[in-house]
Structure formats: structure tokens, C-alpha cells
N, C-alpha and C. Protein backbone atom coordinates (compact mmCIF):
# COMPACT_ATOMS: atom_id res chain seq x y z
N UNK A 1 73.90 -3.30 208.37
CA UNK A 1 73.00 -2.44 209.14
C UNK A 1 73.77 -1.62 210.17
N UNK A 2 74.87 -2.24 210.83
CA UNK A 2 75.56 -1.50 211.91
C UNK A 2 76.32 -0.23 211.35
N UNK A 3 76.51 -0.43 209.98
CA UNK A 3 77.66 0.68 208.99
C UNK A 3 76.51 2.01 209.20
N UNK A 4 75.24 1.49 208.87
CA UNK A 4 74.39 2.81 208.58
C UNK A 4 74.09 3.69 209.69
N UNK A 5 73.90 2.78 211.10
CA UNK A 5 74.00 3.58 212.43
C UNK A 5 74.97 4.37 212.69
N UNK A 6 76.34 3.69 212.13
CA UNK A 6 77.35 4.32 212.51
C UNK A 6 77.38 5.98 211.85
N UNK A 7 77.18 6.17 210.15
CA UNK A 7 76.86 6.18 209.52
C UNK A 7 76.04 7.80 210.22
N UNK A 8 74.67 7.17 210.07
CA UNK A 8 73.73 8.69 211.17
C UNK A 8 74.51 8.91 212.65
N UNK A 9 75.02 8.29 212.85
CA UNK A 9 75.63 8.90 213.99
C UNK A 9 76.88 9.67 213.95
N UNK A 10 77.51 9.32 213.14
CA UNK A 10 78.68 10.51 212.46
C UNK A 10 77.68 12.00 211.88
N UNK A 11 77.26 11.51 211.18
CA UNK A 11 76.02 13.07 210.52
C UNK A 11 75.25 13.66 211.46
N UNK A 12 74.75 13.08 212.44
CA UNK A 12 74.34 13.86 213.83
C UNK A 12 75.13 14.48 214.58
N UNK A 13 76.32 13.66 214.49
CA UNK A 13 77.70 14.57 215.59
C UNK A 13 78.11 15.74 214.73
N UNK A 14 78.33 15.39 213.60
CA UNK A 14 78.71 16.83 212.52
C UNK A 14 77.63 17.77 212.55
N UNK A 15 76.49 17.47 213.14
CA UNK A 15 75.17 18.85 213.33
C UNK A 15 74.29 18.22 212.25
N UNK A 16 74.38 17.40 211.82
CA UNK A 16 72.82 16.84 210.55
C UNK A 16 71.81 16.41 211.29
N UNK A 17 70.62 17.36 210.88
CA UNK A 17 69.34 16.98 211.66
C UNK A 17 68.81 15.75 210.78
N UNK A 18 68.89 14.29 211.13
CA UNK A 18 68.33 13.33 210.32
C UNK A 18 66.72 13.47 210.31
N UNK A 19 66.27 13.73 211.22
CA UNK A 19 65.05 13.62 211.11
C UNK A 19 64.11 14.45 210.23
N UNK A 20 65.18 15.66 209.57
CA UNK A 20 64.24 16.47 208.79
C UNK A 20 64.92 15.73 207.88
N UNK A 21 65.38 14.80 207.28
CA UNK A 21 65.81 14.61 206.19
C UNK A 21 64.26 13.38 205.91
N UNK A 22 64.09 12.42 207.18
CA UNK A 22 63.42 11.21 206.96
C UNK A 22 61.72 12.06 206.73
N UNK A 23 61.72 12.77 207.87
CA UNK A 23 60.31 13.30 207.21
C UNK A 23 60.08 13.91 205.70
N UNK A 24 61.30 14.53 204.90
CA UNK A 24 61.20 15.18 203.90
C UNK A 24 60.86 14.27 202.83
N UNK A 25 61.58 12.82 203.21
CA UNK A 25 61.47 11.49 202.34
C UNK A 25 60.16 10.97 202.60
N UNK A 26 59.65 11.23 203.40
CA UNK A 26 57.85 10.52 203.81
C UNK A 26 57.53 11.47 202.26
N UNK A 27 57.57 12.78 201.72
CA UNK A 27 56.49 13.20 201.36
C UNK A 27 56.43 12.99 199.95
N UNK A 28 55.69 13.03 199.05
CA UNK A 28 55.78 12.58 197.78
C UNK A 28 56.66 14.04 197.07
N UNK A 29 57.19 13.65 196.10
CA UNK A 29 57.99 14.87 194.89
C UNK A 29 57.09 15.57 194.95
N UNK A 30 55.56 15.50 194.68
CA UNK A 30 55.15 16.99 194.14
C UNK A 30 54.95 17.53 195.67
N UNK A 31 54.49 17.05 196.89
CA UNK A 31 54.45 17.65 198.27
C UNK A 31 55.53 18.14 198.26
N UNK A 32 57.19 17.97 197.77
CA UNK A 32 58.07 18.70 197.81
C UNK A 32 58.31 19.63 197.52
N UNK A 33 57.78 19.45 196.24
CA UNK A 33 57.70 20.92 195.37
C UNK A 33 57.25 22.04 196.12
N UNK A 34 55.78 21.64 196.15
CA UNK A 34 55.16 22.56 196.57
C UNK A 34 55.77 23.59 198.03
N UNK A 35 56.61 22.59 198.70
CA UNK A 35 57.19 23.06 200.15
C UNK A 35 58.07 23.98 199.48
N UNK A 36 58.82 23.73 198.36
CA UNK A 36 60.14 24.55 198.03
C UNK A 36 59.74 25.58 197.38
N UNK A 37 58.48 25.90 196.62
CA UNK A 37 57.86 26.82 196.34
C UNK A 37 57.23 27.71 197.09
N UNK A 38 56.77 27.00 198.10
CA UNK A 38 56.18 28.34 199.29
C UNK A 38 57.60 28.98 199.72
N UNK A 39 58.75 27.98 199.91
CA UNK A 39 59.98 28.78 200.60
C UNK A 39 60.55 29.81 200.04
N UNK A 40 60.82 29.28 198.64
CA UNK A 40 60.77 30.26 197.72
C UNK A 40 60.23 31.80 197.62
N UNK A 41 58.73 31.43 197.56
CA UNK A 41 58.44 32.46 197.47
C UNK A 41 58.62 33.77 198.97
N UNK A 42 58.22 33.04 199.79
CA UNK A 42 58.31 33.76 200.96
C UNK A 42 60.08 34.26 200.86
N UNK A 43 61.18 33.51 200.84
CA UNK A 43 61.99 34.25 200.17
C UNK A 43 62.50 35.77 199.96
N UNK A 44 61.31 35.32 198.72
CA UNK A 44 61.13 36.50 197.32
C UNK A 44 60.91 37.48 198.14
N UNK A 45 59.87 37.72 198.82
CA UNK A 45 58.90 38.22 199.92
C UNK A 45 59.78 39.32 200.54
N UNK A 46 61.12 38.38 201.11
CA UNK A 46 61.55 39.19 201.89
C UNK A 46 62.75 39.79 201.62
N UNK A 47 63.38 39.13 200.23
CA UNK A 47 64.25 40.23 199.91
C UNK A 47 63.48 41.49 199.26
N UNK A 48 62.16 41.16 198.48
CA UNK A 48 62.09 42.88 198.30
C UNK A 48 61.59 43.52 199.36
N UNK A 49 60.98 43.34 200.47
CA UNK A 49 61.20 43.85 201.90
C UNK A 49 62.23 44.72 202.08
N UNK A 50 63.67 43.99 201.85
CA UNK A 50 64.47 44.35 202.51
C UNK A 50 65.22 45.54 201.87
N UNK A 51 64.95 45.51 200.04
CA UNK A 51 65.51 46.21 198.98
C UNK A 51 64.64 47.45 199.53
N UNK A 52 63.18 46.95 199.60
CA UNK A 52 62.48 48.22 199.66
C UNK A 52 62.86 49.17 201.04
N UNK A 53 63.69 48.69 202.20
CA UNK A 53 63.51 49.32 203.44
C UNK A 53 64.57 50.18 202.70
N UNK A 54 66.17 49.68 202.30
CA UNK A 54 67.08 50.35 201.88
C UNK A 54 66.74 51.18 201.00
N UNK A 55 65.88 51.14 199.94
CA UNK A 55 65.16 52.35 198.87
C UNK A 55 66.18 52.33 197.76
């Protein structure tokens, strides 16, 4: 148990936000999905935004 503290505490000093990792693990696979699909799309969203500002 002490290895694994050590463990998140090395990945926190390197900048790893653990806590978005443990909430991401609360949610079931398809709640995942669905999160990576909205990101996705919004995304999408905004590169043709950005194609469209350049023309």
C-alpha cells in the first residue's frame, strides 16, 4: 500500500491530475464513451470554425 502512495505522489509531482483519472474510473464504459464523443465532436466543431475563419 505504501508503494502506491508513493507511486501518486511521484505522478502528482510530475503534474498528473489523479483525481480526474479516479472520477473518470467512477463512470461506467458507455458514460465514457459518450464523454469522448461529445469531446469529439465539439472538437469537430471547432476545427471547421477555424478552417472556415481562414476560408
Amino acid at each position: 500500500m505504501e508503494k502506491d502512495v508513493a507511486i501518486h505522489e511521484e505522478a502528482e509531482a510530475y503534474g498528473i491530475d489523479i483525481s480526474l483519472i479516479r472520477s473518470n474510473l467512477r463512470l461506467t464504459p458507455a458514460e465514457r464513451l459518450r464523454r469522448h464523443d461529445k469531446a469529439l465532436n465539439t472538437m469537430n466543431k471547432l476545427r471547421a470554425a477555424m478552417e472556415k475563419k481562414r476560408g
